[in-house]
C-alpha atoms as a PDB file:
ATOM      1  CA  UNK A   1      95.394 101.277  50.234  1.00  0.00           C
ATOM      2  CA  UNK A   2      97.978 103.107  51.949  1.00  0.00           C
ATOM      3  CA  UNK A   3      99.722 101.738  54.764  1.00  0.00           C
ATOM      4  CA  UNK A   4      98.342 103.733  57.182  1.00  0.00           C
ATOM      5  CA  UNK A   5      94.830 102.768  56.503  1.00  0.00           C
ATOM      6  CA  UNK A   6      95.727  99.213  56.560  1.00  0.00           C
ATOM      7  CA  UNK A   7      97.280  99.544  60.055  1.00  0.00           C
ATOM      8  CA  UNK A   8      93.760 101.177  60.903  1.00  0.00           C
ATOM      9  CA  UNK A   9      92.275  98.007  59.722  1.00  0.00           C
ATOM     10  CA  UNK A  10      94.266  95.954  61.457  1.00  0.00           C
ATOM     11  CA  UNK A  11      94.464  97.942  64.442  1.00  0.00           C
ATOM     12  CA  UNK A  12      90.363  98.689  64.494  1.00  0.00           C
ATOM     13  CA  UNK A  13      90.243  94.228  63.896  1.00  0.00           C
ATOM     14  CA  UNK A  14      92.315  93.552  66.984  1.00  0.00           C
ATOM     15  CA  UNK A  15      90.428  96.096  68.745  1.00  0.00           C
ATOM     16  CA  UNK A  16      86.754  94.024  68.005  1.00  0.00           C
ATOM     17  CA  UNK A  17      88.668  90.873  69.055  1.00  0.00           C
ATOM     18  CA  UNK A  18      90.278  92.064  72.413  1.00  0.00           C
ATOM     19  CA  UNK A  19      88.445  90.644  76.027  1.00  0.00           C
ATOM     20  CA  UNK A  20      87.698  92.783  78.827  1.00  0.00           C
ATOM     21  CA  UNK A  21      87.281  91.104  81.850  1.00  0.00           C
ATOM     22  CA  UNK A  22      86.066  92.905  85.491  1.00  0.00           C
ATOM     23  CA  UNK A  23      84.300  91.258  88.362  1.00  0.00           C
ATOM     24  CA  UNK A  24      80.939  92.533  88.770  1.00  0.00           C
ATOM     25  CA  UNK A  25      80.912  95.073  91.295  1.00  0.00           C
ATOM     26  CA  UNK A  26      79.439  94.559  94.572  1.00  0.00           C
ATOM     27  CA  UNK A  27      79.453  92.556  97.950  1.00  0.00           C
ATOM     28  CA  UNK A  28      78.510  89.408  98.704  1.00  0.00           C
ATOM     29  CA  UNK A  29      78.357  87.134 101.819  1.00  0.00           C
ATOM     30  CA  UNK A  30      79.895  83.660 101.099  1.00  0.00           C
ATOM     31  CA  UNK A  31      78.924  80.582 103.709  1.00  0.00           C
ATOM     32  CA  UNK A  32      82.121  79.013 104.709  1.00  0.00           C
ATOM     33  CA  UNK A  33      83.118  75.813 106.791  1.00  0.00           C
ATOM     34  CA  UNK A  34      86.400  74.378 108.703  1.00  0.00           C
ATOM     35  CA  UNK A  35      88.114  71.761 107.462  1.00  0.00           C
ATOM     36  CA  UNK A  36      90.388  69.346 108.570  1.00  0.00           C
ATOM     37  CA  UNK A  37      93.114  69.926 105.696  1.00  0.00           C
ATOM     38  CA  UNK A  38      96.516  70.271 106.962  1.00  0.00           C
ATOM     39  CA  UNK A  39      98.908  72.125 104.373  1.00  0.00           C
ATOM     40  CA  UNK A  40      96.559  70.760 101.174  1.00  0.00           C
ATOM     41  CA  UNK A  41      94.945  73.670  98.924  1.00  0.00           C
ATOM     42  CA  UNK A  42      92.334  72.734  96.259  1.00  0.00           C
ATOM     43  CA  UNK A  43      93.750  72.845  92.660  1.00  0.00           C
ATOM     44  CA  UNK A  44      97.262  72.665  94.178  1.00  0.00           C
ATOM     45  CA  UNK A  45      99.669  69.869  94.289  1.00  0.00           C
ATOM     46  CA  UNK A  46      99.678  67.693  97.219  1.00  0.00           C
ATOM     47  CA  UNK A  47     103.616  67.711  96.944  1.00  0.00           C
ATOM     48  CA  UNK A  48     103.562  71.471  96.036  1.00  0.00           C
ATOM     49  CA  UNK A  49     101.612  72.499  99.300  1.00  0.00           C
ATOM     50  CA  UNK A  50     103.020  70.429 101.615  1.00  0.00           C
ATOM     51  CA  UNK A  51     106.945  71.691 100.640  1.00  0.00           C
ATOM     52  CA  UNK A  52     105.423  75.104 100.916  1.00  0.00           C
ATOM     53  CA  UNK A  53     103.672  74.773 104.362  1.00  0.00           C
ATOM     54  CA  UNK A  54     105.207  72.542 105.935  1.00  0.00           C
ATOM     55  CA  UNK A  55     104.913  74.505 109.177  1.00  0.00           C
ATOM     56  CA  UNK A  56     100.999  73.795 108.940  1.00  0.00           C
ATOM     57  CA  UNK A  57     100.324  70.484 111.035  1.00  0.00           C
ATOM     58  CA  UNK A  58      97.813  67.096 109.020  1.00  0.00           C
ATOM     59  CA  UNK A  59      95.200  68.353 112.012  1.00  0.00           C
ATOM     60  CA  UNK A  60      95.229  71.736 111.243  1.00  0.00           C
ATOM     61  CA  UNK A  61      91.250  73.657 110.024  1.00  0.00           C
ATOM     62  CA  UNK A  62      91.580  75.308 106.297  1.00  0.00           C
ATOM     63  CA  UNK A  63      88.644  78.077 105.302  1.00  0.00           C
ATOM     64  CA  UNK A  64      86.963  77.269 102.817  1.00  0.00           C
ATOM     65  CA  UNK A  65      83.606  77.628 100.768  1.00  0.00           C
ATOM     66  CA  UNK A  66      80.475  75.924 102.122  1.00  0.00           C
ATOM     67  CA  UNK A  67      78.395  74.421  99.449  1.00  0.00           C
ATOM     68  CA  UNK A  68      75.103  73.665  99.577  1.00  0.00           C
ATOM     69  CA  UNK A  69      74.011  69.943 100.758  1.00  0.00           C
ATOM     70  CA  UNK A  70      71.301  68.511  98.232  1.00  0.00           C
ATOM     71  CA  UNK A  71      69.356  65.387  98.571  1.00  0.00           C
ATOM     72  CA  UNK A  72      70.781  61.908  97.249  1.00  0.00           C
ATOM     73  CA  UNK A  73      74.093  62.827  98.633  1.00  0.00           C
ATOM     74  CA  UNK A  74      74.961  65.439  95.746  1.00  0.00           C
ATOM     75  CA  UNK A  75      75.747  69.228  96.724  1.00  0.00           C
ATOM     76  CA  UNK A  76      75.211  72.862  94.943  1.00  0.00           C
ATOM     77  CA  UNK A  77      78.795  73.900  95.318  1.00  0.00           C
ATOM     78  CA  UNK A  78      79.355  77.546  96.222  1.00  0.00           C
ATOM     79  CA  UNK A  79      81.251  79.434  93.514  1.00  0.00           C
ATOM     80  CA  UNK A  80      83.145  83.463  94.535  1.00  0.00           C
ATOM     81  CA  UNK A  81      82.495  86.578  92.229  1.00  0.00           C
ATOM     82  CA  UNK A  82      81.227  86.611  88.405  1.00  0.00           C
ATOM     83  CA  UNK A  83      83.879  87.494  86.300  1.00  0.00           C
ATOM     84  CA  UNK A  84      81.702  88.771  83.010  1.00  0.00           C
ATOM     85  CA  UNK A  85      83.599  89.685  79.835  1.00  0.00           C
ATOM     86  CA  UNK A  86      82.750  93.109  78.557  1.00  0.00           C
ATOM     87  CA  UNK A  87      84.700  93.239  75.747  1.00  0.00           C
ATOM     88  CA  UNK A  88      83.969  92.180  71.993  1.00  0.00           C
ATOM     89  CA  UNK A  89      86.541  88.866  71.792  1.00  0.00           C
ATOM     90  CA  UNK A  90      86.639  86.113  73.631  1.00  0.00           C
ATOM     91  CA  UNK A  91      88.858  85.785  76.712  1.00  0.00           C
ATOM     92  CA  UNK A  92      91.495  82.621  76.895  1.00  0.00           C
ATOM     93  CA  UNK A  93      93.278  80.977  79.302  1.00  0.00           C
ATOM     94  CA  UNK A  94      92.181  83.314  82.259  1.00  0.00           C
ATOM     95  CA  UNK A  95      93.457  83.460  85.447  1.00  0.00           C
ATOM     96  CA  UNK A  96      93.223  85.726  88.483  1.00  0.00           C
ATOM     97  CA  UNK A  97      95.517  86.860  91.129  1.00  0.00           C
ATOM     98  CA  UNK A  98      94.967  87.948  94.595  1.00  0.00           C
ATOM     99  CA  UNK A  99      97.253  90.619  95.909  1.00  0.00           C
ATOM    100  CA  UNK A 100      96.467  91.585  99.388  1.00  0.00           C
ATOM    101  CA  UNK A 101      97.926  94.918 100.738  1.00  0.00           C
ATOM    102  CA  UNK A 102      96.538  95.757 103.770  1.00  0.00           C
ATOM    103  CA  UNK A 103      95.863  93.213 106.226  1.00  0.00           C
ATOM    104  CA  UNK A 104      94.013  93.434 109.975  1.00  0.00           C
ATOM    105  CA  UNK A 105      93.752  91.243 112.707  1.00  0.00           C
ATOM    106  CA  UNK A 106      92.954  92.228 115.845  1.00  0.00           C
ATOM    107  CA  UNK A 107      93.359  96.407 116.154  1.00  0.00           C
ATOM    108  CA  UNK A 108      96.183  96.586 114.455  1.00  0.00           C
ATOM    109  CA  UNK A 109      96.534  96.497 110.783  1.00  0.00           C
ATOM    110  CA  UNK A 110      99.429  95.207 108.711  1.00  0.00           C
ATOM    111  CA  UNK A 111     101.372  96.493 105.257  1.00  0.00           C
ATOM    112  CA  UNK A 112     102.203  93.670 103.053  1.00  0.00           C
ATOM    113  CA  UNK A 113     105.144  94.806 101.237  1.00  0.00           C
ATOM    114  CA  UNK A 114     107.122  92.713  98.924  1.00  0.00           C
ATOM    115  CA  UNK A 115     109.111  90.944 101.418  1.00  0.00           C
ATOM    116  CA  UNK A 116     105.801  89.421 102.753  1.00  0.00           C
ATOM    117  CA  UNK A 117     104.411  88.715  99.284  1.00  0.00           C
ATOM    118  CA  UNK A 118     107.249  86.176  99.186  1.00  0.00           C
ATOM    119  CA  UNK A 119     105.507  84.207 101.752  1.00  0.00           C
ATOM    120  CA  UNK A 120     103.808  81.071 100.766  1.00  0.00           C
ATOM    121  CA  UNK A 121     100.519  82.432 102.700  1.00  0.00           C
ATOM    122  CA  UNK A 122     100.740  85.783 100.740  1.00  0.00           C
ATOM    123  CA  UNK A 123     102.690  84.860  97.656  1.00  0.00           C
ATOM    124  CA  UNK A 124     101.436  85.926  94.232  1.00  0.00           C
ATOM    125  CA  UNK A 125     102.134  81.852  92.679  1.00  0.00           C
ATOM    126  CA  UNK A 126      99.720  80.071  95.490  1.00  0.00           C
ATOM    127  CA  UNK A 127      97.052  83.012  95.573  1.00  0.00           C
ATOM    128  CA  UNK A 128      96.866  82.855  91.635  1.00  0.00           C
ATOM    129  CA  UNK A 129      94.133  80.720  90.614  1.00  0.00           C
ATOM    130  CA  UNK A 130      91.804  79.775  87.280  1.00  0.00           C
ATOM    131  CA  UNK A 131      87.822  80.481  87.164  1.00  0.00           C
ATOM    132  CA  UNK A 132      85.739  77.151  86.455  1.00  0.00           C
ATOM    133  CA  UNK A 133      85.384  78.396  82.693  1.00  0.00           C
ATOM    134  CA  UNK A 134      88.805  79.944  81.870  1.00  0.00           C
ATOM    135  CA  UNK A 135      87.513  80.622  78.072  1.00  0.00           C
ATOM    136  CA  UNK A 136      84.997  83.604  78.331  1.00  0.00           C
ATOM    137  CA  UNK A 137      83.261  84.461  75.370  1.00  0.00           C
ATOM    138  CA  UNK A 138      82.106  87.839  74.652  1.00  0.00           C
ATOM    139  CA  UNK A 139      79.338  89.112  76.905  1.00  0.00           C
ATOM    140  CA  UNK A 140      79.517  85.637  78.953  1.00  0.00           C
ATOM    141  CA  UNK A 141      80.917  85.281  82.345  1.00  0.00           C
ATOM    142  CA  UNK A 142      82.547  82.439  84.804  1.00  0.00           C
ATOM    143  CA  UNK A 143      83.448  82.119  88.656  1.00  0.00           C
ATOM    144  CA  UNK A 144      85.874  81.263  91.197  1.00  0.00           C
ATOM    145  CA  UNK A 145      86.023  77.764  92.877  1.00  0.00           C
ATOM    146  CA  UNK A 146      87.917  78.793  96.289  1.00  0.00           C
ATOM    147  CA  UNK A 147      89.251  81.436  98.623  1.00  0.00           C
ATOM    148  CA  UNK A 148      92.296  83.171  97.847  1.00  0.00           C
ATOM    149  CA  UNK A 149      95.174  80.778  99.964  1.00  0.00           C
ATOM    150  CA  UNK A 150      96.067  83.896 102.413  1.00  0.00           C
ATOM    151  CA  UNK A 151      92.341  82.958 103.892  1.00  0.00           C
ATOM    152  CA  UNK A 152      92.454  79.307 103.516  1.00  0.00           C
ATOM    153  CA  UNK A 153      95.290  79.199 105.756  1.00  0.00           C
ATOM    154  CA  UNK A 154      93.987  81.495 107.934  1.00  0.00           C
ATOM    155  CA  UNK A 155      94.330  78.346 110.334  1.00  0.00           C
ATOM    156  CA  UNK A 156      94.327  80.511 113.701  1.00  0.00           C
ATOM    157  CA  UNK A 157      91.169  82.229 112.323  1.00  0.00           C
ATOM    158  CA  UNK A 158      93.110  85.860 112.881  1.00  0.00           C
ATOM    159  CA  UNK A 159      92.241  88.113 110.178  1.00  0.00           C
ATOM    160  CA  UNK A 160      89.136  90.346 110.068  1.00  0.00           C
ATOM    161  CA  UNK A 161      89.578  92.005 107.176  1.00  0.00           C
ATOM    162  CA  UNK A 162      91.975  92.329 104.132  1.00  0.00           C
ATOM    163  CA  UNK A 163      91.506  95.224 101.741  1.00  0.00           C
ATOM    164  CA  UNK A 164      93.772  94.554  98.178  1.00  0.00           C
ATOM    165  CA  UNK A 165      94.049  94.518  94.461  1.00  0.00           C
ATOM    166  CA  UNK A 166      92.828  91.530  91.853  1.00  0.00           C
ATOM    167  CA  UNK A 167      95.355  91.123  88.225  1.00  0.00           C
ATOM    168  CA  UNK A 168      92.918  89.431  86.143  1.00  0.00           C
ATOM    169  CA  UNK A 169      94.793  87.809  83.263  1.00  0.00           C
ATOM    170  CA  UNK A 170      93.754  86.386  79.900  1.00  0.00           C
ATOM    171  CA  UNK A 171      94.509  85.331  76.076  1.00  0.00           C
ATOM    172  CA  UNK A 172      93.045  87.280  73.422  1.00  0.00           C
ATOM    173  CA  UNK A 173      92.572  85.292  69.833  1.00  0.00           C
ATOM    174  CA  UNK A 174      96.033  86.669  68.403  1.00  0.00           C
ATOM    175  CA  UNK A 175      97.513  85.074  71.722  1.00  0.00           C
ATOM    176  CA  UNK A 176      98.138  88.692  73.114  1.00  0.00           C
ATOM    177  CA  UNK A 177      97.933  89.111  76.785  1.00  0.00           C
ATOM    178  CA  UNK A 178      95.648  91.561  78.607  1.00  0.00           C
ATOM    179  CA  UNK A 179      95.436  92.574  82.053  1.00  0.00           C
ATOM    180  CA  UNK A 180      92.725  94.044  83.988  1.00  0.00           C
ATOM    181  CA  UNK A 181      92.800  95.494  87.402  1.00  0.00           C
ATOM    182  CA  UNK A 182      90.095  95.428  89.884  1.00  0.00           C
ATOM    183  CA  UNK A 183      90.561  96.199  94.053  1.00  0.00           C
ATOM    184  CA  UNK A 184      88.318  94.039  96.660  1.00  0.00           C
ATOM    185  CA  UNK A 185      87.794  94.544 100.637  1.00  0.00           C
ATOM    186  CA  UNK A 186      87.596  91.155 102.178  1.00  0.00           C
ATOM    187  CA  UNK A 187      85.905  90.581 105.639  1.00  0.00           C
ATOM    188  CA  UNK A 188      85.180  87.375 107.858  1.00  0.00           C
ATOM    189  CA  UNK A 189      82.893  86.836 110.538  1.00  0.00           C
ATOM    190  CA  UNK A 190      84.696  83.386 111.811  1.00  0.00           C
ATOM    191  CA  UNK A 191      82.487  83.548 115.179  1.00  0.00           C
ATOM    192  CA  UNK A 192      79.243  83.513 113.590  1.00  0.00           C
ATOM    193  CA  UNK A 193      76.623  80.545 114.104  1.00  0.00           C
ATOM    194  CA  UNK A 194      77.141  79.982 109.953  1.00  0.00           C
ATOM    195  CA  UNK A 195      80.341  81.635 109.459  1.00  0.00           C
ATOM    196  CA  UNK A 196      81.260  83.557 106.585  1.00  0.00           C
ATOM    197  CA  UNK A 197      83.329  85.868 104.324  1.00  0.00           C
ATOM    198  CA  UNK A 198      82.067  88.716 102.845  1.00  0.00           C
ATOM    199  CA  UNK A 199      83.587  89.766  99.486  1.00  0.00           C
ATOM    200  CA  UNK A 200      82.907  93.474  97.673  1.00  0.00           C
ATOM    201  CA  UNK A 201      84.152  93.813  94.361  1.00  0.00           C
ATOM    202  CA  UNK A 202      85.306  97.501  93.642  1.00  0.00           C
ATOM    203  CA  UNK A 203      85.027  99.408  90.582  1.00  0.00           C
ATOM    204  CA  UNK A 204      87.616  98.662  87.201  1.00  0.00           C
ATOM    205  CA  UNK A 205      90.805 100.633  87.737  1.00  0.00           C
ATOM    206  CA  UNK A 206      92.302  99.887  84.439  1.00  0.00           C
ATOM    207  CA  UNK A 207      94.667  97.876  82.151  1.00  0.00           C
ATOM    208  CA  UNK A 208      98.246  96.749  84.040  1.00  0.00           C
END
């Protein structure tokens, strides 16, 4: 066979093998609750969070998912989006980023440039986070566990909505790296008798 056919072969091989993941599209309203966490972030360390907001007081209220009370003490916890894998290979070591670019509270509405992404609130390390199943097989899907960390430390409950841009990050068998892009509009409703946050998940803008 001539070279060029086998890089064909090859090429067509990796192409059966590569993930694509995208949240599926749509809104949903997610039940949330105030808790008494200081600077602490799930999945983050202890040490980690506390260098990073140590402006945040012990008695200060975090925003986070509400899950479900069940009987015998035991909850249904509350997971955020399904991730699905469209693609024909499985997806490995996936993680997702939330970049938020726009940002309102009150009537006015904030930029967040680069300057603010270096923020511990806003910063792309603490809002970078993996589903519960971070290997996605072909035509399977996981979920998020938590909020992104620029809503979890919403502690002066400020921000109505935040409109922004998800890097979705994963493995492919041949340990390449693929990244999807997705954009989400974020609102809360922090006055509500059962708070909440809605999430919409907007159409798949591409590979990064």
């Amino acid at each position: 066979m001539s070279v060029r056919a086998l890089k064909e072969i090859r090429d067509d091989r990796r192409q059966r093998q590569s993930p694509h993941l995208a949240f599926e599209t749509g809104g949903c309203i997610y039940p949330i609750e105030f808790v008494d966490a200081g600077p602490a972030i799930p999945g983050i360390s202890p040490e980690y969070a506390e260098k990073s907001f140590s402006d945040i007081p012990n008695g200060a209220e975090s925003v986070r998912l509400k899950h479900i009370p069940l009987k015998e003490g035991l909850i249904k916890p509350i997971f955020v989006g399904t991730l699905k894998n469209y693609g024909l290979g499985p997806a490995f070591e996936t993680q997702v980023t939330w970049l938020p670019k726009k940002i309102k509270i009150g009537n006015e509405q904030f930029v967040i440039d680069d300057n603010k992404l270096l923020e511990p609130r806003y910063s792309v390390e603490l809002n970078t986070m993996p589903p519960w199943r971070q290997h996605i097989a072909s035509g399977e899907s996981s979920q998020l566990t938590r909020l992104p960390t620029f809503i979890e430390k919403d502690i002066e409950k400020k921000i109505i909505e935040v409109t922004g841009e998800l890097k979705i990050y994963c493995k492919d068998v041949f340990g390449r790296f693929h990244v999807t892009l997705q954009d989400f509009y974020l609102s809360t409703d922090y006055l509500e008798s059962e708070p909440n946050v809605h999430i919409t998940f907007m159409e798949f803008k591409g590979g990064a």
